[in-house]
Protein backbone atom coordinates (compact mmCIF):
# COMPACT_ATOMS: atom_id res chain seq x y z
CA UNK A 1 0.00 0.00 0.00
CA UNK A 2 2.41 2.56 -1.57
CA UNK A 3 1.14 6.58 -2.08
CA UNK A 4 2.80 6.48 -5.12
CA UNK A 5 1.54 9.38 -7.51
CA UNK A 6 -0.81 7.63 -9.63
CA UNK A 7 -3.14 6.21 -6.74
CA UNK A 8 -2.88 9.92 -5.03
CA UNK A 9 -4.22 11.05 -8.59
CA UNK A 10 -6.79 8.61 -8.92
CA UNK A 11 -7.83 9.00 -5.44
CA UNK A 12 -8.15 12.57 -6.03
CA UNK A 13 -9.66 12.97 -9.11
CA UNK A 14 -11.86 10.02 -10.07
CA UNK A 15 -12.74 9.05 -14.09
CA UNK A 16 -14.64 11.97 -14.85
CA UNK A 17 -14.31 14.56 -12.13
CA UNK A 18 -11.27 16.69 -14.33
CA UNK A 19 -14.48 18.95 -16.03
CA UNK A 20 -16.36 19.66 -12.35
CA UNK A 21 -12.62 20.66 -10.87
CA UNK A 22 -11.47 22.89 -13.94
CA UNK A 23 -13.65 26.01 -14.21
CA UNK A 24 -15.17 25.69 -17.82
CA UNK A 25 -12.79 27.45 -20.46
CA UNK A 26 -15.28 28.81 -23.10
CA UNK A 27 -15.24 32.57 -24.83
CA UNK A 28 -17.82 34.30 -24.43
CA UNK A 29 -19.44 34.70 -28.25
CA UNK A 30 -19.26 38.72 -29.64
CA UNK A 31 -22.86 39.98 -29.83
CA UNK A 32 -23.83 43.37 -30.42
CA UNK A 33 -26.56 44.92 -28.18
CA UNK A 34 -29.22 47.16 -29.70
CA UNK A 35 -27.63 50.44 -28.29
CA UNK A 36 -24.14 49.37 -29.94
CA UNK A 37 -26.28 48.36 -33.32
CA UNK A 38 -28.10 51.79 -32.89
CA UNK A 39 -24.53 53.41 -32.76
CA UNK A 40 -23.11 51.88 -35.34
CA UNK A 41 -25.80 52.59 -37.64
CA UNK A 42 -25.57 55.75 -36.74
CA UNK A 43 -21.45 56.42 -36.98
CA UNK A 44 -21.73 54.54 -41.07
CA UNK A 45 -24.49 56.72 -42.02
CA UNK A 46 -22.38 59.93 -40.54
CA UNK A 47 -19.20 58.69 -42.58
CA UNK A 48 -20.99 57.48 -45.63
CA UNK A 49 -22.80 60.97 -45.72
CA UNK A 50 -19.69 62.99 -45.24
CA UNK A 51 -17.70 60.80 -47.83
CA UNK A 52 -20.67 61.70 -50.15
CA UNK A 53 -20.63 65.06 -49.22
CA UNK A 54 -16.67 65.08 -49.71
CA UNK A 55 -16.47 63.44 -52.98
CA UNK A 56 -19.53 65.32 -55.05
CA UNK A 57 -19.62 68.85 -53.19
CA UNK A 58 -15.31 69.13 -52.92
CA UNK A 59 -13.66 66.55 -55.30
CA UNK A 60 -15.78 66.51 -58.44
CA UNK A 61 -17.32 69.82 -58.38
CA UNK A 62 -15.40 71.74 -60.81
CA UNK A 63 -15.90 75.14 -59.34
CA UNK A 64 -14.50 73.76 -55.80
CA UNK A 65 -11.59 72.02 -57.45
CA UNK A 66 -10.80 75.09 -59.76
CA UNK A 67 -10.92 77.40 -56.55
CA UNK A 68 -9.11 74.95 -53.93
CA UNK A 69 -6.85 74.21 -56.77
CA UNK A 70 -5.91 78.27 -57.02
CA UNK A 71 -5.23 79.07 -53.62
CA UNK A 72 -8.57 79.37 -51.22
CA UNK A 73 -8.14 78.19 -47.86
CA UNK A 74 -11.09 76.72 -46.62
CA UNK A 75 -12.03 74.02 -44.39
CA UNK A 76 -13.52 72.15 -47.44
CA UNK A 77 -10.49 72.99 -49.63
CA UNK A 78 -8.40 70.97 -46.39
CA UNK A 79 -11.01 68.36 -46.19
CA UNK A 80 -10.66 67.73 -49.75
CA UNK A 81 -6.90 68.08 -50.15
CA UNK A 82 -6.46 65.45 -47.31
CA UNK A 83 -8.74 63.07 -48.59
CA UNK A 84 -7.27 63.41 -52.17
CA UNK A 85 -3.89 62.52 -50.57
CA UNK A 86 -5.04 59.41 -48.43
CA UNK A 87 -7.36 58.16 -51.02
CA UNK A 88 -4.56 58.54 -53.59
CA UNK A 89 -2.26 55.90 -51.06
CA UNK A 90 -4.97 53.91 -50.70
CA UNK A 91 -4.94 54.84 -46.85
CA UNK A 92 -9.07 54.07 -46.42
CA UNK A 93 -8.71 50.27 -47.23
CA UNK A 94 -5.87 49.67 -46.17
CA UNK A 95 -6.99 50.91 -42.27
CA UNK A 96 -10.26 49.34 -42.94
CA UNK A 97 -8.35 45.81 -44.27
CA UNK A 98 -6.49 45.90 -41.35
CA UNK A 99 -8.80 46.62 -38.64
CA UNK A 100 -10.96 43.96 -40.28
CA UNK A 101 -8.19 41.82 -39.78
CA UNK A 102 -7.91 42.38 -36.09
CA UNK A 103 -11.47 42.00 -35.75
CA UNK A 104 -11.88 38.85 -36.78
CA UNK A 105 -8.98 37.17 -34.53
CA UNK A 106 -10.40 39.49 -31.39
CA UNK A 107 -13.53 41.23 -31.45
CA UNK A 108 -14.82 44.19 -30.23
CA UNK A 109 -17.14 47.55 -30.57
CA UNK A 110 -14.09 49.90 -30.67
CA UNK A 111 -12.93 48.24 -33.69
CA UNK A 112 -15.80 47.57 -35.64
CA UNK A 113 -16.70 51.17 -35.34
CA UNK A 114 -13.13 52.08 -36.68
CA UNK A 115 -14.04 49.74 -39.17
CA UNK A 116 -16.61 50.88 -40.55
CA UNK A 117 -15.72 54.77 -40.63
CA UNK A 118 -12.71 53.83 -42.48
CA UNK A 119 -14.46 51.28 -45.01
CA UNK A 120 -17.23 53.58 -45.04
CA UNK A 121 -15.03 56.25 -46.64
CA UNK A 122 -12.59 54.17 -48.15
CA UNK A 123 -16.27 52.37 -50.59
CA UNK A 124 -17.09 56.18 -51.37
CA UNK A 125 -13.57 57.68 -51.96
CA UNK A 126 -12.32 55.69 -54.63
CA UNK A 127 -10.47 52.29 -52.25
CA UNK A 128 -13.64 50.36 -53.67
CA UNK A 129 -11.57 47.45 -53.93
CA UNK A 130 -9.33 46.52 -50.19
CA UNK A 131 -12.86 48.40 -48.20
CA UNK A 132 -15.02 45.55 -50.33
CA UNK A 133 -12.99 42.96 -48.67
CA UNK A 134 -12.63 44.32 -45.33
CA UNK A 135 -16.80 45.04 -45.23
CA UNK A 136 -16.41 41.32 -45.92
CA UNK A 137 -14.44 40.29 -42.81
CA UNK A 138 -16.77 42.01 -40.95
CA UNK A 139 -19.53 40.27 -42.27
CA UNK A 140 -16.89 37.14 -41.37
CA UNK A 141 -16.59 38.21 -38.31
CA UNK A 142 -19.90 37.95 -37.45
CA UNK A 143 -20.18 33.89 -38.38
CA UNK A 144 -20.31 32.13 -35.36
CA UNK A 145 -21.45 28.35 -34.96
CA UNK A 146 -25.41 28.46 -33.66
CA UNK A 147 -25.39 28.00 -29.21
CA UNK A 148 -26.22 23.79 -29.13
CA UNK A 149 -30.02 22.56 -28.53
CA UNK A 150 -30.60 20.14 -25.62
């Protein structure tokens, strides 16, 4: 009659008792309450409206591009000179790409809201192509397997 370690162990910690002594080791799934799905819907219409507002009232209208272009300093001559030079290095989807990135190994609020400002913009000013895939990670991002039935 030895207390070797194995009859210590298996007098401790009988065939199945390892889950009941282990606390469970499961995430906690994302969800999204209503007030963050209210906010968020709120922040993309805000960025997709300024974008809009940005790209027809600033960038393509000649008469702002002809008078930004000759010297008037303006807050909508800055907004559109800023936007021309981070749309022009692909800045929008790149941010977006990468925040969608993040959000699919960990996520959260803070950066889906990033997110979506920065794909938001980046779909309207002209980064059509990395914001299309990053709005797709966050639609990835939001697959998780259904809870189990008993």
């Amino acid at each position: 009659m030895g207390n070797g370690p194995t009859e210590t162990t298996a007098a401790l910690l009988p065939g199945r008792a390892i889950p009941t002594i282990l606390p469970a080791m499961t995430k906690k799934p994302f969800r999204l309450s209503p007030y963050q799905v209210q906010f968020l819907i709120v922040v993309g219409f805000a960025t997709v409206g300024y974008a809009l507002y940005l790209r027809y009232l600033a960038i393509e209208l000649s008469q702002t591009a002809l008078a930004c272009d000759a010297g008037l300093q303006t807050l909508i001559c800055k907004g559109r000179s800023v936007a021309t030079v981070l749309f022009k290095n692909s800045v929008f989807g790149i941010v977006a790409l990468v925040v969608a990135t993040l959000n699919l190994m960990r996520p959260s609020i803070v950066l889906l809201t990033v997110g979506i400002v920065a794909a938001g913009l980046g779909i309207v000013l002209y980064n059509v192509v990395l914001s299309g895939l990053a709005i797709g990670l966050f639609i990835l991002g939001f697959a998780r397997p259904a809870p189990a039935t008993a």
